[in-house]
C-alpha atoms as a PDB file:
ATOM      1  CA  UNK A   1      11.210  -0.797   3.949  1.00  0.00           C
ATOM      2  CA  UNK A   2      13.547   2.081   4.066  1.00  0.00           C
ATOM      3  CA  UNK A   3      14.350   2.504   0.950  1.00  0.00           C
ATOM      4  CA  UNK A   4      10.360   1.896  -0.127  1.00  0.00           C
ATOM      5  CA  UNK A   5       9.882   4.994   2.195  1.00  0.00           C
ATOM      6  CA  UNK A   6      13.032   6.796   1.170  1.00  0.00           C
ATOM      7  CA  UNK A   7      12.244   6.731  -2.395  1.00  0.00           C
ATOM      8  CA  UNK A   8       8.316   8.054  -2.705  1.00  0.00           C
ATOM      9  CA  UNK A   9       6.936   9.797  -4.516  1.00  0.00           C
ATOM     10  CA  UNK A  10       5.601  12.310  -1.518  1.00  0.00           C
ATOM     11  CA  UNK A  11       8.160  14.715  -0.283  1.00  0.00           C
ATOM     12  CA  UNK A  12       7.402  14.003   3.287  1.00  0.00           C
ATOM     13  CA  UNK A  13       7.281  11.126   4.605  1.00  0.00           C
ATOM     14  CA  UNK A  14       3.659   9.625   5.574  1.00  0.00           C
ATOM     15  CA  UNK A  15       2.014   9.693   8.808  1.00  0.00           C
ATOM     16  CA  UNK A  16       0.471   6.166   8.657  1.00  0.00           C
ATOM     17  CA  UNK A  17       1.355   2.999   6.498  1.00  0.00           C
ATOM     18  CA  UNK A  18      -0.843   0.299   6.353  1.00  0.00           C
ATOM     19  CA  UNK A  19       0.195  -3.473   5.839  1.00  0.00           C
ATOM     20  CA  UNK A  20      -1.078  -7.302   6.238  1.00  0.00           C
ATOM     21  CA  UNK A  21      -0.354  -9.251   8.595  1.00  0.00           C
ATOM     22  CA  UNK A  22       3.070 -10.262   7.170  1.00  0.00           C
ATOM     23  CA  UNK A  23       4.127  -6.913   8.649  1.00  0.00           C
ATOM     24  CA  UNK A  24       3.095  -7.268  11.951  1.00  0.00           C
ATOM     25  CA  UNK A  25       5.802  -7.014  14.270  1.00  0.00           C
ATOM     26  CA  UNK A  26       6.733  -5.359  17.247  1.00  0.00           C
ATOM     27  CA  UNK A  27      10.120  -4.136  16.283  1.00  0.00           C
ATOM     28  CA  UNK A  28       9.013  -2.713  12.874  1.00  0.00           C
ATOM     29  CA  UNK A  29       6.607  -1.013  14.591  1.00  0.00           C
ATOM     30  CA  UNK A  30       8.693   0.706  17.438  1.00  0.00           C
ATOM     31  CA  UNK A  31      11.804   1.268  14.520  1.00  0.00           C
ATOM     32  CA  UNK A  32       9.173   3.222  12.247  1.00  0.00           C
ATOM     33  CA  UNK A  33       7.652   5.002  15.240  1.00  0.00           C
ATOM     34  CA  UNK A  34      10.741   6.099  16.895  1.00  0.00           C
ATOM     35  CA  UNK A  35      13.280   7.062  13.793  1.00  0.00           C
ATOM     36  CA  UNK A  36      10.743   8.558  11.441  1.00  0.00           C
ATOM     37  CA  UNK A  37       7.573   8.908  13.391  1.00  0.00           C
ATOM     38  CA  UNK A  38       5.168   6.561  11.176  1.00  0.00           C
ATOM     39  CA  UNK A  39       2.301   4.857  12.668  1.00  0.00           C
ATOM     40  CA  UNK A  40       2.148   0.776  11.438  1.00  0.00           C
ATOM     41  CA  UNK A  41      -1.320  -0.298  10.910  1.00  0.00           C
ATOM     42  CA  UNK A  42      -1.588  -4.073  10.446  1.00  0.00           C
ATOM     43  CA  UNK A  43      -3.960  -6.643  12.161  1.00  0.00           C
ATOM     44  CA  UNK A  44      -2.341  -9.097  14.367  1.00  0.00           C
ATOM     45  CA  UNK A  45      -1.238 -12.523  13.144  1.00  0.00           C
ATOM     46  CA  UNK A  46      -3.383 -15.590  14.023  1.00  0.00           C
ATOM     47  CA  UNK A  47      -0.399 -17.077  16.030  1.00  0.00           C
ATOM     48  CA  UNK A  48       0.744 -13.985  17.511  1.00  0.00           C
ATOM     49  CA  UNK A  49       2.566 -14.794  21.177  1.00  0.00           C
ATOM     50  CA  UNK A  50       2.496 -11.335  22.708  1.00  0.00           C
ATOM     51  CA  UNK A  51      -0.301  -9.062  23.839  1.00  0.00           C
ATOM     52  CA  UNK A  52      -1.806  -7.164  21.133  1.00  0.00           C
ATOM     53  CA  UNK A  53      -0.894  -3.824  20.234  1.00  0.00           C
ATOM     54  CA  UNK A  54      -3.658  -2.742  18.145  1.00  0.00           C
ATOM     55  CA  UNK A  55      -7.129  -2.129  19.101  1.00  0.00           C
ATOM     56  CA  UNK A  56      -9.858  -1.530  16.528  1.00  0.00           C
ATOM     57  CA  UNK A  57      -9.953   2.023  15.586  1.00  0.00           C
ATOM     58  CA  UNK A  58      -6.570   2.318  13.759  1.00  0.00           C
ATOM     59  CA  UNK A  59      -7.701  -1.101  12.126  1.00  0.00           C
ATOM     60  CA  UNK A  60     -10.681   0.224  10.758  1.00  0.00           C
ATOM     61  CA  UNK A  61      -8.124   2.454   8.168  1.00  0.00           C
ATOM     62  CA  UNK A  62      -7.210  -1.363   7.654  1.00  0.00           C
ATOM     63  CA  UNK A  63     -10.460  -2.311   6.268  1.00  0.00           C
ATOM     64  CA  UNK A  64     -10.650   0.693   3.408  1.00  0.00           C
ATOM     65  CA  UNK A  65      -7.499  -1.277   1.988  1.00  0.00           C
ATOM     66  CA  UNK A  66      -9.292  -3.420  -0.738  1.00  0.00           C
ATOM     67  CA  UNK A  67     -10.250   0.180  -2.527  1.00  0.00           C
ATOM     68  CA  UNK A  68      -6.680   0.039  -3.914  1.00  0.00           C
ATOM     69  CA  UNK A  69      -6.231  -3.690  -4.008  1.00  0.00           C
ATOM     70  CA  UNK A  70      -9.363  -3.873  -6.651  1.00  0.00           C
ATOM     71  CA  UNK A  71      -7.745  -1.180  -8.474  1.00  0.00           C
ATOM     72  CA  UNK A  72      -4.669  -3.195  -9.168  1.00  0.00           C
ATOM     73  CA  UNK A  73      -6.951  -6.262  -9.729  1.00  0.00           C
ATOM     74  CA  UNK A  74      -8.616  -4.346 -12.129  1.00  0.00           C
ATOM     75  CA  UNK A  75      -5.605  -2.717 -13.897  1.00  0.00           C
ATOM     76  CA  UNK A  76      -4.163  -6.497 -14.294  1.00  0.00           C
ATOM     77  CA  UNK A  77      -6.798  -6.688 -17.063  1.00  0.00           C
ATOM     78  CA  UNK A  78      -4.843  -4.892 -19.425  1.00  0.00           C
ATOM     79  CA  UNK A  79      -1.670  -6.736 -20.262  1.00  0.00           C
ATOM     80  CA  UNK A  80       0.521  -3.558 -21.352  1.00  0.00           C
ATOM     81  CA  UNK A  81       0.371  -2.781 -17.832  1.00  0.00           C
ATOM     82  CA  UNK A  82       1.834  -6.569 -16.524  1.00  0.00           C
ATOM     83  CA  UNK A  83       4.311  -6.771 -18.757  1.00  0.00           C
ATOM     84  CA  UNK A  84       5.259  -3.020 -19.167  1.00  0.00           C
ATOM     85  CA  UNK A  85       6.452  -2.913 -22.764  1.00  0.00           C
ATOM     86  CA  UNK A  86       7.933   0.737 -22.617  1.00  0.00           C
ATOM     87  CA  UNK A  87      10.963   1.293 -21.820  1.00  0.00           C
ATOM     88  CA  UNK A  88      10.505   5.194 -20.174  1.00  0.00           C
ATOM     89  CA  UNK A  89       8.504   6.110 -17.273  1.00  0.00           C
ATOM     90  CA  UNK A  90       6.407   8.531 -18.610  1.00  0.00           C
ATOM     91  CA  UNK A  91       4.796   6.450 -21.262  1.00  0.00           C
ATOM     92  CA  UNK A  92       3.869   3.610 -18.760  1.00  0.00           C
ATOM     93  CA  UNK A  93       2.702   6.045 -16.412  1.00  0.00           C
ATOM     94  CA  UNK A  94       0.200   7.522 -19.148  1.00  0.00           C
ATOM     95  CA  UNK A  95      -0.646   3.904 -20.016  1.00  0.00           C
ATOM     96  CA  UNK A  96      -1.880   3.354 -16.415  1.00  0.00           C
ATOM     97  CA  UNK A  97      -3.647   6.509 -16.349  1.00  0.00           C
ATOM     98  CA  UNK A  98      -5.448   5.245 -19.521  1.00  0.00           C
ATOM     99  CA  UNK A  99      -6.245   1.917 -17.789  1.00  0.00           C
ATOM    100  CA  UNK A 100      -8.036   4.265 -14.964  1.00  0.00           C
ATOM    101  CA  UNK A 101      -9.527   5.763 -17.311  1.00  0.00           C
ATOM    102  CA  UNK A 102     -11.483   2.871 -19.163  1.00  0.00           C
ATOM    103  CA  UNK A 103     -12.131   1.244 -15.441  1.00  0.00           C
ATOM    104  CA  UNK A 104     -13.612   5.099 -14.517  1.00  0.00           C
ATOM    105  CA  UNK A 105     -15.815   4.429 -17.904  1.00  0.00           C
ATOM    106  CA  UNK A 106     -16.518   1.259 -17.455  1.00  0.00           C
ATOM    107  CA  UNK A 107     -17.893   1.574 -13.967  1.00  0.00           C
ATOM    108  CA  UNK A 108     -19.539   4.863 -14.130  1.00  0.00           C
END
């Protein structure tokens, strides 16, 4: 996770990150807060033993998620993208800007 955060694209690092519920736990949550002051939003696990830690408001940033994960859905239509052909990053990068672009069209 570190090195995820480390290695953005952003020159600071974010305020919030959001996650499933595979990242729910109490230590990730107090190491993010504490060293680099990053709010973990995540609903709880189904089995979760401890009290929660999350009430609904921060969740609700939770919910807006599945903007992004259609986008990817929808960008796994083009098989360029999945299999990334090109070997630089620029030419990939206009390749997914192109896939926007016919999803943008598409939908509009």
């Amino acid at each position: 996770m570190d090195e995820t955060i480390d290695n953005g694209f952003l020159e600071d690092a974010p305020a919030r990150l959001i996650g499933d519920r595979a990242y729910d736990s109490d230590g990730l949550d107090e190491r993010l807060w504490r060293e680099r002051g990053i709010e973990m939003i995540s609903p709880h696990r189904n089995g979760r033993k401890r009290a929660p830690t999350q009430d609904g408001r921060p969740l609700r940033r939770y919910r807006r998620r599945w903007k992004i994960e259609r986008l990817f859905a929808w960008l796994q239509n083009y098989r360029r993208l999945i299999t990334r052909h090109e070997r630089h990053a620029e030419n990939f990068l206009g390749f997914v800007h192109l896939g926007c672009i016919c999803i943008l069209l598409r939908h509009f």
